[in-house]
Structures are given as C-alpha cells and as structure tokens.
PDB file of N, CA and C in Angstrom:
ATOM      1  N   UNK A   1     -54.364  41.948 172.921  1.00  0.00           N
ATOM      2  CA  UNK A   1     -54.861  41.661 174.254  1.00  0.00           C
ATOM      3  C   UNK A   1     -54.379  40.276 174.653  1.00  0.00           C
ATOM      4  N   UNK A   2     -53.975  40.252 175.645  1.00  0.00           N
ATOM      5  CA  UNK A   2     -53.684  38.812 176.272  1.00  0.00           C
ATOM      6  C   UNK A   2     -54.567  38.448 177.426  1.00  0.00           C
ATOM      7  N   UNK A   3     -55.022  37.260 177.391  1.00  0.00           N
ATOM      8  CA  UNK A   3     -55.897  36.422 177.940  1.00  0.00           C
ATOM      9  C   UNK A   3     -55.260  35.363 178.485  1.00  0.00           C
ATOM     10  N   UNK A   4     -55.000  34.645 179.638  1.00  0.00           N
ATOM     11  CA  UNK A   4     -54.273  33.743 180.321  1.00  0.00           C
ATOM     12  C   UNK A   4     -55.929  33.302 181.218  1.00  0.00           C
ATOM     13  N   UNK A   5     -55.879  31.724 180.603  1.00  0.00           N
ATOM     14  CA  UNK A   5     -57.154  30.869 181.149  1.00  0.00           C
ATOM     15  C   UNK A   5     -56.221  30.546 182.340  1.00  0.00           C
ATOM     16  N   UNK A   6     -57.102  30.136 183.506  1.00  0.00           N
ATOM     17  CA  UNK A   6     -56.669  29.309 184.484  1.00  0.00           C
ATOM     18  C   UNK A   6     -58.489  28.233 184.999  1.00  0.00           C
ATOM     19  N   UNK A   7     -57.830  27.287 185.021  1.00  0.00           N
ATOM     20  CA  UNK A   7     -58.677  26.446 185.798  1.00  0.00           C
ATOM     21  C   UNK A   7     -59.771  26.166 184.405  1.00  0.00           C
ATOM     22  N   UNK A   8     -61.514  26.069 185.270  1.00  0.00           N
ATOM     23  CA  UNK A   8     -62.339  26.138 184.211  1.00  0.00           C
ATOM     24  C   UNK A   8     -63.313  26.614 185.110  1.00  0.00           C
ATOM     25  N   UNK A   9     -64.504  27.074 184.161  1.00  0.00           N
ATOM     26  CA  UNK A   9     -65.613  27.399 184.392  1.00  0.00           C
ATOM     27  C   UNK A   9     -66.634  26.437 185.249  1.00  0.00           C
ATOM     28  N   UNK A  10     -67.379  27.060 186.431  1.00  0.00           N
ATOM     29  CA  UNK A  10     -68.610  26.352 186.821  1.00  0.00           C
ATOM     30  C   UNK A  10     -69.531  25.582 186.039  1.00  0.00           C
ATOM     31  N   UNK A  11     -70.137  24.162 186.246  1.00  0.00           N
ATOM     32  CA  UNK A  11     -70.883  23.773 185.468  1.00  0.00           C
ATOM     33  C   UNK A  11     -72.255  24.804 185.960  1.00  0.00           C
ATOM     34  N   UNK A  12     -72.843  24.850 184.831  1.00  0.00           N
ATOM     35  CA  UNK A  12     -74.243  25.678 185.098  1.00  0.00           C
ATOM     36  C   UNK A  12     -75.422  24.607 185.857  1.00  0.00           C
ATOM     37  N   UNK A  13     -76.341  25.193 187.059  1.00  0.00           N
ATOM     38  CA  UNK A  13     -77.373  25.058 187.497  1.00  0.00           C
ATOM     39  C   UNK A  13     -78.354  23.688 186.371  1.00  0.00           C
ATOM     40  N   UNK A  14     -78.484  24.013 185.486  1.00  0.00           N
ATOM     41  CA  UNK A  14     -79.353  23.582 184.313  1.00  0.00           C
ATOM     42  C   UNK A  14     -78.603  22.289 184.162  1.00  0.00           C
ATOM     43  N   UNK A  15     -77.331  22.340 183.510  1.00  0.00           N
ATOM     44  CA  UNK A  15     -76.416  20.955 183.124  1.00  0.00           C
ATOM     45  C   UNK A  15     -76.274  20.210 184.455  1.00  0.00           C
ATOM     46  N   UNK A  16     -75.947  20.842 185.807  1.00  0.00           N
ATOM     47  CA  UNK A  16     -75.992  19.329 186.664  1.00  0.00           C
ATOM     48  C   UNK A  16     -77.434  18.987 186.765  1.00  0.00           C
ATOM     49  N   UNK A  17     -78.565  19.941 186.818  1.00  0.00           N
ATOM     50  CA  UNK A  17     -79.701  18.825 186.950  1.00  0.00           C
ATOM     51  C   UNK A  17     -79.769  17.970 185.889  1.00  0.00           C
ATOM     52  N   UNK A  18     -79.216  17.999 184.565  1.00  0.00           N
ATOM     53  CA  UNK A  18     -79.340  17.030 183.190  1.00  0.00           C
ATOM     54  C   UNK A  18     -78.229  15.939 183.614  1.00  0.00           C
ATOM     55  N   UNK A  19     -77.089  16.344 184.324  1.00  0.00           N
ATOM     56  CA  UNK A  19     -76.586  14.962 184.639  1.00  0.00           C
ATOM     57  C   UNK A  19     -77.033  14.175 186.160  1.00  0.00           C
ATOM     58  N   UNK A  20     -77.587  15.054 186.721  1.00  0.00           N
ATOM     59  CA  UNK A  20     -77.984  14.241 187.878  1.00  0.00           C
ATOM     60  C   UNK A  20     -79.134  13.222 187.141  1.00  0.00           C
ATOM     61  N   UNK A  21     -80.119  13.798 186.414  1.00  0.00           N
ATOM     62  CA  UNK A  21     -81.434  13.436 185.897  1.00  0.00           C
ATOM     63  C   UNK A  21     -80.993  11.904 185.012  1.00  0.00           C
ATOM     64  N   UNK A  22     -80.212  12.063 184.138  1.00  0.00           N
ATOM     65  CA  UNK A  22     -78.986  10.900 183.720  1.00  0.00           C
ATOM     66  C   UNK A  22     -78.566   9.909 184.571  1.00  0.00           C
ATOM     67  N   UNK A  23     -78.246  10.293 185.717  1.00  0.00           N
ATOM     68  CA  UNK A  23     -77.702   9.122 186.160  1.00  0.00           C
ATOM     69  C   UNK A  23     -78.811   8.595 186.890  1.00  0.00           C
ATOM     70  N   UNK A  24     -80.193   9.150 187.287  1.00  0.00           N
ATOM     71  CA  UNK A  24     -81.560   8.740 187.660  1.00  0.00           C
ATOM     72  C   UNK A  24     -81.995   7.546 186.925  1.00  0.00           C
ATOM     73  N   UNK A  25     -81.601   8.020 185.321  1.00  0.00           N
ATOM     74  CA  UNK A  25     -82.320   7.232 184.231  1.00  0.00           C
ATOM     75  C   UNK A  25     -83.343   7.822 183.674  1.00  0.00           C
ATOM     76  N   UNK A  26     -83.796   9.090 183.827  1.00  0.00           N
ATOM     77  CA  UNK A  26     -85.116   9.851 183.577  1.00  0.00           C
ATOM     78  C   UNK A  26     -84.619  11.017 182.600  1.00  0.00           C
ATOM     79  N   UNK A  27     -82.938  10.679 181.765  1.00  0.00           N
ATOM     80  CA  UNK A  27     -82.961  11.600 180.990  1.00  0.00           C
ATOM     81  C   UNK A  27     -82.096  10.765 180.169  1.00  0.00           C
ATOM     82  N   UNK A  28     -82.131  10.838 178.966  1.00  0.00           N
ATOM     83  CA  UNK A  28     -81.486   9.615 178.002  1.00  0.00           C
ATOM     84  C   UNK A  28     -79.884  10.571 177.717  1.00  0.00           C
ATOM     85  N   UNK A  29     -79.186   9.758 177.122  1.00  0.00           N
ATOM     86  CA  UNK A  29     -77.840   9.759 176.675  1.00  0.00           C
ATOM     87  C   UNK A  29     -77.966  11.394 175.618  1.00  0.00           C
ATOM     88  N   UNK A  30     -78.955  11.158 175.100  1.00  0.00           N
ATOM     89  CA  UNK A  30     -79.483  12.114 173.464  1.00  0.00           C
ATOM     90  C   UNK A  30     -79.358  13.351 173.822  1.00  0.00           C
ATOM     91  N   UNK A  31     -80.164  14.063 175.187  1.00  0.00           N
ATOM     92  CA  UNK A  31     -80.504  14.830 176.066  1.00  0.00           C
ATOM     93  C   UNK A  31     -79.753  15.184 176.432  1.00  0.00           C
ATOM     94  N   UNK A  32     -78.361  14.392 177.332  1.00  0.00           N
ATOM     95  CA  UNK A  32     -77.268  15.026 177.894  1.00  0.00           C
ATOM     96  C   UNK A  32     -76.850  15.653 176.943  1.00  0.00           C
ATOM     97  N   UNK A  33     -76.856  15.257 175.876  1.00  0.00           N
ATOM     98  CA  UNK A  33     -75.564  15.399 175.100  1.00  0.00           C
ATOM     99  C   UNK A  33     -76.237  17.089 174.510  1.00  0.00           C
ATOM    100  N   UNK A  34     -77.159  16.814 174.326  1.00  0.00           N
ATOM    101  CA  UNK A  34     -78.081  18.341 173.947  1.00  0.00           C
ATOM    102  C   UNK A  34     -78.057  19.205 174.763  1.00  0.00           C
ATOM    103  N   UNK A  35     -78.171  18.691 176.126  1.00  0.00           N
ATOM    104  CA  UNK A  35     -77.884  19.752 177.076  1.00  0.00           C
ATOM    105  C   UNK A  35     -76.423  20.317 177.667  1.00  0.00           C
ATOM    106  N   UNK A  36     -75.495  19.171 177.074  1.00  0.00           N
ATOM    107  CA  UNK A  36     -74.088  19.931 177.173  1.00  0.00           C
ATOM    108  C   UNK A  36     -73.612  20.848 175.946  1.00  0.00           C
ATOM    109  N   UNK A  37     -74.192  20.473 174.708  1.00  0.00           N
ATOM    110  CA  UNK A  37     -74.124  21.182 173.896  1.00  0.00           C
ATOM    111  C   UNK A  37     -74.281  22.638 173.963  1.00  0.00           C
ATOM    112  N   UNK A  38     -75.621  22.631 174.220  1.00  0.00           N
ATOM    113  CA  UNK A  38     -76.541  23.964 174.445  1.00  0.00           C
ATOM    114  C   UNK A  38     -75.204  24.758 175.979  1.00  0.00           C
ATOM    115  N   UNK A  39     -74.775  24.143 177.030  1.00  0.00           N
ATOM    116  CA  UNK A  39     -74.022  24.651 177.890  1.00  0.00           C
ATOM    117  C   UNK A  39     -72.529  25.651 176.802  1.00  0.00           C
ATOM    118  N   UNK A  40     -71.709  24.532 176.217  1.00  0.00           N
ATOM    119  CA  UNK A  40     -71.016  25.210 175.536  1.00  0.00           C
ATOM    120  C   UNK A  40     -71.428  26.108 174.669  1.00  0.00           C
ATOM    121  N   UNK A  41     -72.462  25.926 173.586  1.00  0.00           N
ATOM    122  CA  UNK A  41     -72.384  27.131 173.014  1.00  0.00           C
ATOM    123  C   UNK A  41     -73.078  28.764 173.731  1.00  0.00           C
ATOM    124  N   UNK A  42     -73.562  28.184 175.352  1.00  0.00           N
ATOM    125  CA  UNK A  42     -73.458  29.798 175.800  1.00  0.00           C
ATOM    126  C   UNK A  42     -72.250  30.458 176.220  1.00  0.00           C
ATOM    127  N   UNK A  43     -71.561  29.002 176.993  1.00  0.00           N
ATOM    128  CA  UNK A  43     -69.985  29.744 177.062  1.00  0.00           C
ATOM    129  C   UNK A  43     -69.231  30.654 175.985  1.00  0.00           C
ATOM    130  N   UNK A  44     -68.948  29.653 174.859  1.00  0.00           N
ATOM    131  CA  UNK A  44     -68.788  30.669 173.685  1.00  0.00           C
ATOM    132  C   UNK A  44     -69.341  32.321 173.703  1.00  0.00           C
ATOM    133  N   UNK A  45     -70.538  32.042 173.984  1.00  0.00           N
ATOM    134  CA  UNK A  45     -71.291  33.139 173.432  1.00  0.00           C
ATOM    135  C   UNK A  45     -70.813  34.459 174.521  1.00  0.00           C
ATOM    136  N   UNK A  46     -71.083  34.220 176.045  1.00  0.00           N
ATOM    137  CA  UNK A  46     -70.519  34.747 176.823  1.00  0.00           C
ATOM    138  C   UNK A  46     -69.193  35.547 176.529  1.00  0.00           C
ATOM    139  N   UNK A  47     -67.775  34.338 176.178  1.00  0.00           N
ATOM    140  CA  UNK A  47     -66.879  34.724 175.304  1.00  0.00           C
ATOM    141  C   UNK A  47     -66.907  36.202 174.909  1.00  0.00           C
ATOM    142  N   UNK A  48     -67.474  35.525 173.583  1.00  0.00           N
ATOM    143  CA  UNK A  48     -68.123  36.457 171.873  1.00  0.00           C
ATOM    144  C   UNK A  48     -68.152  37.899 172.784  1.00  0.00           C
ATOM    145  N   UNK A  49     -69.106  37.588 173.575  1.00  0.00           N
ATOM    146  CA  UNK A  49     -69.897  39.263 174.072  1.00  0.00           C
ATOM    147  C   UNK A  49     -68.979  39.973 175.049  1.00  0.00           C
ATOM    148  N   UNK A  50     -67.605  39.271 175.466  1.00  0.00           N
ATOM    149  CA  UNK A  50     -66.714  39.978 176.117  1.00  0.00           C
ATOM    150  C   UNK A  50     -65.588  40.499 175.523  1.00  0.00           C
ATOM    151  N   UNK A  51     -65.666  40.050 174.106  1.00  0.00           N
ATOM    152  CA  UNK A  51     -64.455  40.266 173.064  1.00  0.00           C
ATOM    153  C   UNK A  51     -63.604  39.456 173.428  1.00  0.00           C
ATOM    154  N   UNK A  52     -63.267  38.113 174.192  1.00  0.00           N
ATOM    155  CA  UNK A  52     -62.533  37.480 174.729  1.00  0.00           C
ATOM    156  C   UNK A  52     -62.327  36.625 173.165  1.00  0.00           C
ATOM    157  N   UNK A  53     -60.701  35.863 173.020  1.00  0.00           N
ATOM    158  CA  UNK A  53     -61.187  34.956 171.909  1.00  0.00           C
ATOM    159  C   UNK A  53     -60.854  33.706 172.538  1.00  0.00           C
ATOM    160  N   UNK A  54     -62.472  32.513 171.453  1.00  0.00           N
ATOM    161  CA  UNK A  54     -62.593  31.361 172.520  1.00  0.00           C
ATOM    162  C   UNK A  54     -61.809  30.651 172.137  1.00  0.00           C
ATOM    163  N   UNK A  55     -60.744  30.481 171.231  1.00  0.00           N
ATOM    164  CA  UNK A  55     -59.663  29.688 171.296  1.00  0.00           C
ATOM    165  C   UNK A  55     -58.338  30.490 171.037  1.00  0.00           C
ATOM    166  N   UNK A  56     -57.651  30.352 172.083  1.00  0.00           N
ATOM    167  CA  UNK A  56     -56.463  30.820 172.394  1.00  0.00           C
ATOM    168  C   UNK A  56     -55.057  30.710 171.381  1.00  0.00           C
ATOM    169  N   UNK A  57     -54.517  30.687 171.033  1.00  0.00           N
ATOM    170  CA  UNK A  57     -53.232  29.957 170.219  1.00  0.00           C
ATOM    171  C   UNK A  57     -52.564  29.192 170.636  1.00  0.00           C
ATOM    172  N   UNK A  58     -52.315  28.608 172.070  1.00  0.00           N
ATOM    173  CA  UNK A  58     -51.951  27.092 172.463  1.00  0.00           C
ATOM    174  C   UNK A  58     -53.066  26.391 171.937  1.00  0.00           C
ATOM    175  N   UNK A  59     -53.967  26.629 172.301  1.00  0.00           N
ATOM    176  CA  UNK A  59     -55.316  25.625 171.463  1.00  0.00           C
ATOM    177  C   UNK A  59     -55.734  25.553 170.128  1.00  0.00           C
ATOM    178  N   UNK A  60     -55.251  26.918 169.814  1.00  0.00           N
ATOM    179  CA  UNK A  60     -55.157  26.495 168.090  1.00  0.00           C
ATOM    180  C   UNK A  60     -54.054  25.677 167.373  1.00  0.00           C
ATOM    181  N   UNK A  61     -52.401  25.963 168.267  1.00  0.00           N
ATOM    182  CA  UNK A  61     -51.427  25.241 167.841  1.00  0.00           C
ATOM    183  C   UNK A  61     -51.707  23.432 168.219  1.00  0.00           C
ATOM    184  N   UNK A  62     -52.377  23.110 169.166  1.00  0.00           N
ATOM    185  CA  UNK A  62     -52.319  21.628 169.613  1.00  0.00           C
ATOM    186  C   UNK A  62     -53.198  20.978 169.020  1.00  0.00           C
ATOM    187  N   UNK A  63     -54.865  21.776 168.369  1.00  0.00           N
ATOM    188  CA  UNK A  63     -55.524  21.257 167.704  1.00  0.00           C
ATOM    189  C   UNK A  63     -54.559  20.653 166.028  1.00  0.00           C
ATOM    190  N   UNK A  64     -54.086  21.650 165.837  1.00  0.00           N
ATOM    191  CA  UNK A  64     -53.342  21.426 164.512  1.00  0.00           C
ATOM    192  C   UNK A  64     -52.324  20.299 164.564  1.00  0.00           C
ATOM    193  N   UNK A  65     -51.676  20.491 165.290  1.00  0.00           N
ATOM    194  CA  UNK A  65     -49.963  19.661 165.347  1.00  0.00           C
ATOM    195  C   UNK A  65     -50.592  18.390 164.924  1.00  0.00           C
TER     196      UNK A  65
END
C-alpha cells in the first residue's frame, strides 16, 4: 500500500485550549507537554486503526542516516 502524507493534521480542540491556557499562565510547561503528548499518541492510534503505517520510509531513512 502506498501512503503519500501531504501537509499535516489539525491541531485538536483540547490541545489549543492547553496552549492558549499556557500562554494565559494558568497551565504550566509540565501540562503542555502532557497534553501534546496525549495529542500524538491519539494520532498514532487513529493511524494504527486505519492500517495506515505511522512512519513512512523517508522517515525511517532520515531518522537513521
């Protein structure tokens, strides 16, 4: 199967209120970072459940080189 990414994905509803809330000051550095976390691993997961694979072989070759 071939898969050709273009562009990127929408940030989710949830993650801009964690960075808006961030740049308020009413959500610490710790938090973002938990809440971007938690963003990627649904992307992945999304992925997973489409049979899509989440790293491509340009991205496996550039991680390596």
């Amino acid at each position: 199967m071939r898969v050709d990414q273009v562009g990127s994905l929408l940030r989710p509803v949830k993650l801009k209120a964690a960075f808006l809330k961030n740049r308020e000051g009413s959500l610490g550095e710790e938090e973002l970072r938990r809440a971007q976390d938690e963003a990627i691993r649904d992307v992945i997961a999304t992925q997973e459940d489409h049979h899509l694979p989440v790293v491509t072989p340009r991205e496996r070759s550039s991680c390596w080189a």
